[in-house]
Protein backbone atom coordinates (compact mmCIF):
# COMPACT_ATOMS: atom_id res chain seq x y z
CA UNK A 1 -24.42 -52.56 -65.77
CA UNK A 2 -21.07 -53.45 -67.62
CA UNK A 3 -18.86 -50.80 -67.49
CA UNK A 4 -15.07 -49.83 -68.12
CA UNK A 5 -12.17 -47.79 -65.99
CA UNK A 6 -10.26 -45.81 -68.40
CA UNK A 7 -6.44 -44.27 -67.52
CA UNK A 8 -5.11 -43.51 -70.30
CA UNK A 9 -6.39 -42.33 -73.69
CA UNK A 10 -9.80 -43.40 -73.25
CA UNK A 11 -10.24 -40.55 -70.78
CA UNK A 12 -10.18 -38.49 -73.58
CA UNK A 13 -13.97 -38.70 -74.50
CA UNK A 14 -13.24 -37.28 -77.76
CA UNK A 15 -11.24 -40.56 -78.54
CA UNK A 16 -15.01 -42.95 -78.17
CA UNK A 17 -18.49 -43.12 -78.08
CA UNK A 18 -18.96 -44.99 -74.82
CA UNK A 19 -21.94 -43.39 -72.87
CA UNK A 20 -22.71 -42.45 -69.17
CA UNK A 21 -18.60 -41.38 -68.37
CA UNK A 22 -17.81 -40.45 -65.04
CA UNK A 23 -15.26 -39.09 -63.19
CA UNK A 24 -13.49 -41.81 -61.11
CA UNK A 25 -10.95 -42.52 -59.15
CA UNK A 26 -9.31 -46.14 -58.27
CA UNK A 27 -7.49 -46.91 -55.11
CA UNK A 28 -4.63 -49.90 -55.44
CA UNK A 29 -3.29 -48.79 -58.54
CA UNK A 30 -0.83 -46.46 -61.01
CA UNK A 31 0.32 -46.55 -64.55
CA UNK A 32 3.52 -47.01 -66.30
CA UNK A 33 4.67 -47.01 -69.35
CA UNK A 34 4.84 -50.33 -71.24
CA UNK A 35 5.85 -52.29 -74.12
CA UNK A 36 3.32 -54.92 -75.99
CA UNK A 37 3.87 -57.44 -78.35
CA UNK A 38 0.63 -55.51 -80.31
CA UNK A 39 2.22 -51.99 -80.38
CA UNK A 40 5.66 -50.47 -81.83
CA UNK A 41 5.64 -48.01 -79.02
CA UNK A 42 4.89 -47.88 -75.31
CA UNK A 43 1.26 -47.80 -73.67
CA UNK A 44 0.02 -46.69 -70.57
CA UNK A 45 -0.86 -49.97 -68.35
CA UNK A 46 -2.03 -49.90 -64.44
CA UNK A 47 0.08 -51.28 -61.81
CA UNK A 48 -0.93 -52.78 -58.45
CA UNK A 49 0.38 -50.42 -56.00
CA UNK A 50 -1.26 -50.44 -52.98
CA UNK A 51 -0.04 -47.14 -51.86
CA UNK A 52 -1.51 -45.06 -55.09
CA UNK A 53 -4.04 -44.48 -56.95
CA UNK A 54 -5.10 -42.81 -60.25
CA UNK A 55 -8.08 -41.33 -62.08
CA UNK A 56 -9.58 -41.74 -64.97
CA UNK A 57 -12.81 -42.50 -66.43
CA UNK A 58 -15.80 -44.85 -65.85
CA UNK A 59 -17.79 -45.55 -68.72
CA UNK A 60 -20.69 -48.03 -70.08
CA UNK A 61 -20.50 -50.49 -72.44
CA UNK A 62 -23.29 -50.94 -74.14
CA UNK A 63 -24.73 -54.36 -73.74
CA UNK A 64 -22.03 -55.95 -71.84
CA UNK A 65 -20.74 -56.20 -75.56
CA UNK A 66 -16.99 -55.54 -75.10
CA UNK A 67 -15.99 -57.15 -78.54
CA UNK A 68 -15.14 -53.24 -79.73
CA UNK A 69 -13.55 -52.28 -76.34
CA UNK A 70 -11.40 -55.68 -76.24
CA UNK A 71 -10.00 -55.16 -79.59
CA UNK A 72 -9.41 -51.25 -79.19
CA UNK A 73 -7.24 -52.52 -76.31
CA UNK A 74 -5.46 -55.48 -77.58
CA UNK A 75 -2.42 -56.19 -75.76
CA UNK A 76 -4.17 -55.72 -72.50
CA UNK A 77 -5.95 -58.06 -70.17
CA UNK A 78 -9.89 -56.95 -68.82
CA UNK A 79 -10.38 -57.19 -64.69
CA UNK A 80 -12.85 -56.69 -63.12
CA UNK A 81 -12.72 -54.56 -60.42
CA UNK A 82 -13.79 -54.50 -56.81
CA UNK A 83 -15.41 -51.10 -57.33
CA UNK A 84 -17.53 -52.30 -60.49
CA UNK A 85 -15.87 -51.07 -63.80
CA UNK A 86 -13.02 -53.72 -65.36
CA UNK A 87 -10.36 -52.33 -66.14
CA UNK A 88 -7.27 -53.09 -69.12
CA UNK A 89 -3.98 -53.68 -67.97
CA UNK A 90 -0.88 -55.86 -68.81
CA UNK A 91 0.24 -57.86 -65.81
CA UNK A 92 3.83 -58.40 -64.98
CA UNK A 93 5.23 -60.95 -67.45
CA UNK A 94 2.80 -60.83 -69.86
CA UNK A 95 4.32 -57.83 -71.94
CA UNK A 96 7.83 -58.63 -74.19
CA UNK A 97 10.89 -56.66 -73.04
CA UNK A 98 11.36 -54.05 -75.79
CA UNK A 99 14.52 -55.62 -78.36
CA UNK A 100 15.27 -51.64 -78.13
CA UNK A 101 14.30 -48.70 -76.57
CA UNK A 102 10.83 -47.63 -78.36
CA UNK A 103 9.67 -44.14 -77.98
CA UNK A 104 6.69 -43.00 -76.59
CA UNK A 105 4.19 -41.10 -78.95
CA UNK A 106 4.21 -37.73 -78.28
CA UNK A 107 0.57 -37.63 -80.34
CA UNK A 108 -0.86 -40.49 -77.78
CA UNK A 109 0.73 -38.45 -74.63
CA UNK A 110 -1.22 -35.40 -75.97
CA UNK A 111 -4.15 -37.01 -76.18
CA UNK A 112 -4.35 -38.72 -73.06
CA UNK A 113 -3.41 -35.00 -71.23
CA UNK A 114 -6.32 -33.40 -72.96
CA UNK A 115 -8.69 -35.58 -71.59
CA UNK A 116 -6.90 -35.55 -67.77
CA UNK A 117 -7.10 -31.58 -68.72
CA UNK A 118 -10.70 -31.84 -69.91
CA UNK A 119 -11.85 -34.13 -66.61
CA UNK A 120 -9.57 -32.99 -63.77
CA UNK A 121 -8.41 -29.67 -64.67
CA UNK A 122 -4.49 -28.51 -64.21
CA UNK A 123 -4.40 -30.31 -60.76
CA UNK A 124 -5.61 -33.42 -62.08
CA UNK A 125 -3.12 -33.21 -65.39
CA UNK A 126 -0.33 -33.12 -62.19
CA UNK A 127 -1.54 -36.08 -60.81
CA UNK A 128 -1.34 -37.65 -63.86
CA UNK A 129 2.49 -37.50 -64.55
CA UNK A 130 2.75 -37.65 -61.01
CA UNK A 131 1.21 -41.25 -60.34
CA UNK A 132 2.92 -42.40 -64.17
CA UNK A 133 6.11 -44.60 -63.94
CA UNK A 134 8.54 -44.89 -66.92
CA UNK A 135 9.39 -41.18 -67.85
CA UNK A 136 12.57 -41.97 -68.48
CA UNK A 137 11.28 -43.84 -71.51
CA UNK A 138 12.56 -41.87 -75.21
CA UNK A 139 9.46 -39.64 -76.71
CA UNK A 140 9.02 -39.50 -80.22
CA UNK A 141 7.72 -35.66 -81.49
CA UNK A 142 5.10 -37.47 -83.98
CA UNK A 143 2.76 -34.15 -83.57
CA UNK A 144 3.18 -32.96 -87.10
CA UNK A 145 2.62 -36.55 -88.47
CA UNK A 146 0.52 -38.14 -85.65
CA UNK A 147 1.14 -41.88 -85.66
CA UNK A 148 -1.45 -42.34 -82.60
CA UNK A 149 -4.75 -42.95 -85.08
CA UNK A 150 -6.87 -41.32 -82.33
CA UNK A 151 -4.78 -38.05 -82.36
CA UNK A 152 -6.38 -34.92 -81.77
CA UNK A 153 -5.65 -31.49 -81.91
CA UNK A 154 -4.38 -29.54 -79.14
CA UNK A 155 -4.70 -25.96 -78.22
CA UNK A 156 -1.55 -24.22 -78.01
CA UNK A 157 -2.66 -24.22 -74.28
CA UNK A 158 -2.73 -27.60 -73.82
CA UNK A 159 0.32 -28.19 -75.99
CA UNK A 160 2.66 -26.14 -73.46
CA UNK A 161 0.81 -27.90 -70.37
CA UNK A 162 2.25 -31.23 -71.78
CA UNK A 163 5.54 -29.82 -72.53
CA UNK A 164 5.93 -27.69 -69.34
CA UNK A 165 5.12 -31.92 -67.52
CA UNK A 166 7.49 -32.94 -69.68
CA UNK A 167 10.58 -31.41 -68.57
CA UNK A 168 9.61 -31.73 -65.19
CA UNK A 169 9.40 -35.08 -64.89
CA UNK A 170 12.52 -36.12 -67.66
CA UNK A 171 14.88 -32.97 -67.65
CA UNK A 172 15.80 -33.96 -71.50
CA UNK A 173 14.74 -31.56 -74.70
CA UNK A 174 11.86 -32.91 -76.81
CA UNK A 175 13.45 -34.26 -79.85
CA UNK A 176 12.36 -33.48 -83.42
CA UNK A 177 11.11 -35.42 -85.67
C-alpha cells in the first residue's frame, strides 16, 4: 500500500481527500522552516535529527498514483521511509537561500495548528512548535486576506492557541497586515 507521512499542512485533513489517515509518529526527524525556489514564503520541511522526532499524519494514496501529491508538494523531494509512508522534504542544499527575509504565512501556520489541534490535542499542538526550527523567521498576519490557498477558518479557540505558541517561542508582537 503506497502511502504518505504528512508534518505540516497536510495533517490538516480538511486541507485533502487522501483516505485511511492515521495518527503517526516518525523517529529520526524534525521540521524547520524553509525557503524554496517554488514558494514566496517559507514551508515546513523535515530534518534528519536523530535525537527527535515529530508527528503527523499517515495517509494512502490511492493507486500508488502520487502525480496529485507530487505536484501539491513541489519544491520537496518524496523518501521513502523505513517505517513505510514516504515522506516530502527538502534536503540540505537543495533549497535557495532567501535574497531576503520572507515571512512566514500566518494563514498556512493556522492551518497546519488546526490539524496538530484536531489529531493530537493541546499537548500535541506543544510538540509541534516544540520539535519546529526557524521561529525566528518574520510572520506575515495574512489572516484577513489568506494567501495560503488551503486556508481555513479558525475558531477563535484555535486562533489564541496559535498566538499564545507564538509568543512563546519568538517573544516579538504579531505584525499587521
Amino acid at each position: 500500500m503506497h502511502r504518505f507521512f504528512g508534518y505540516g499542512s497536510l495533517v490538516n485533513r480538511r486541507t485533502h481527500l487522501y483516505p485511511g489517515g492515521r495518527r503517526t509518529t516518525v523517529r529520526g526527524w524534525r521540521r524547520a522552516w524553509r525557503h524554496t525556489a517554488f514558494h514566496h514564503a517559507p514551508f515546513l520541511t523535515a530534518v534528519p535529527d536523530p535525537e527527535s522526532e515529530i508527528d503527523g499524519l499517515s495517509a494512502e494514496v490511492p493507486g500508488g498514483d502520487w502525480k496529485a501529491l507530487d505536484a501539491r508538494e513541489t519544491g520537496y523531494l518524496r523518501q521513502a521511509l523505513p517505517e513505510g509512508p514516504s515522506i516530502y522534504h527538502i534536503p540540505d542544499g537543495l533549497h535557495p537561500e532567501p535574497e531576503a527575509e520572507l515571512p512566514i504565512l500566518l494563514s498556512y501556520l493556522d492551518v497546519v495548528v488546526q490539524g496538530y489541534l484536531t489529531e493530537f490535542g493541546e499537548a500535541g499542538v506543544a510538540r509541534f512548535f516544540e520539535t519546529t526550527d526557524g521561529w525566528e523567521a518574520p510572520i506575515r498576519n495574512d489572516r484577513a486576506t489568506p494567501v495560503y490557498p488551503r486556508a481555513q477558518t479558525l475558531t477563535e479557540r484555535e486562533t489564541a492557541l496559535v498566538d499564545d505558541w507564538l509568543s512563546r517561542v519568538r517573544p516579538v508582537e504579531l505584525p499587521h497586515g
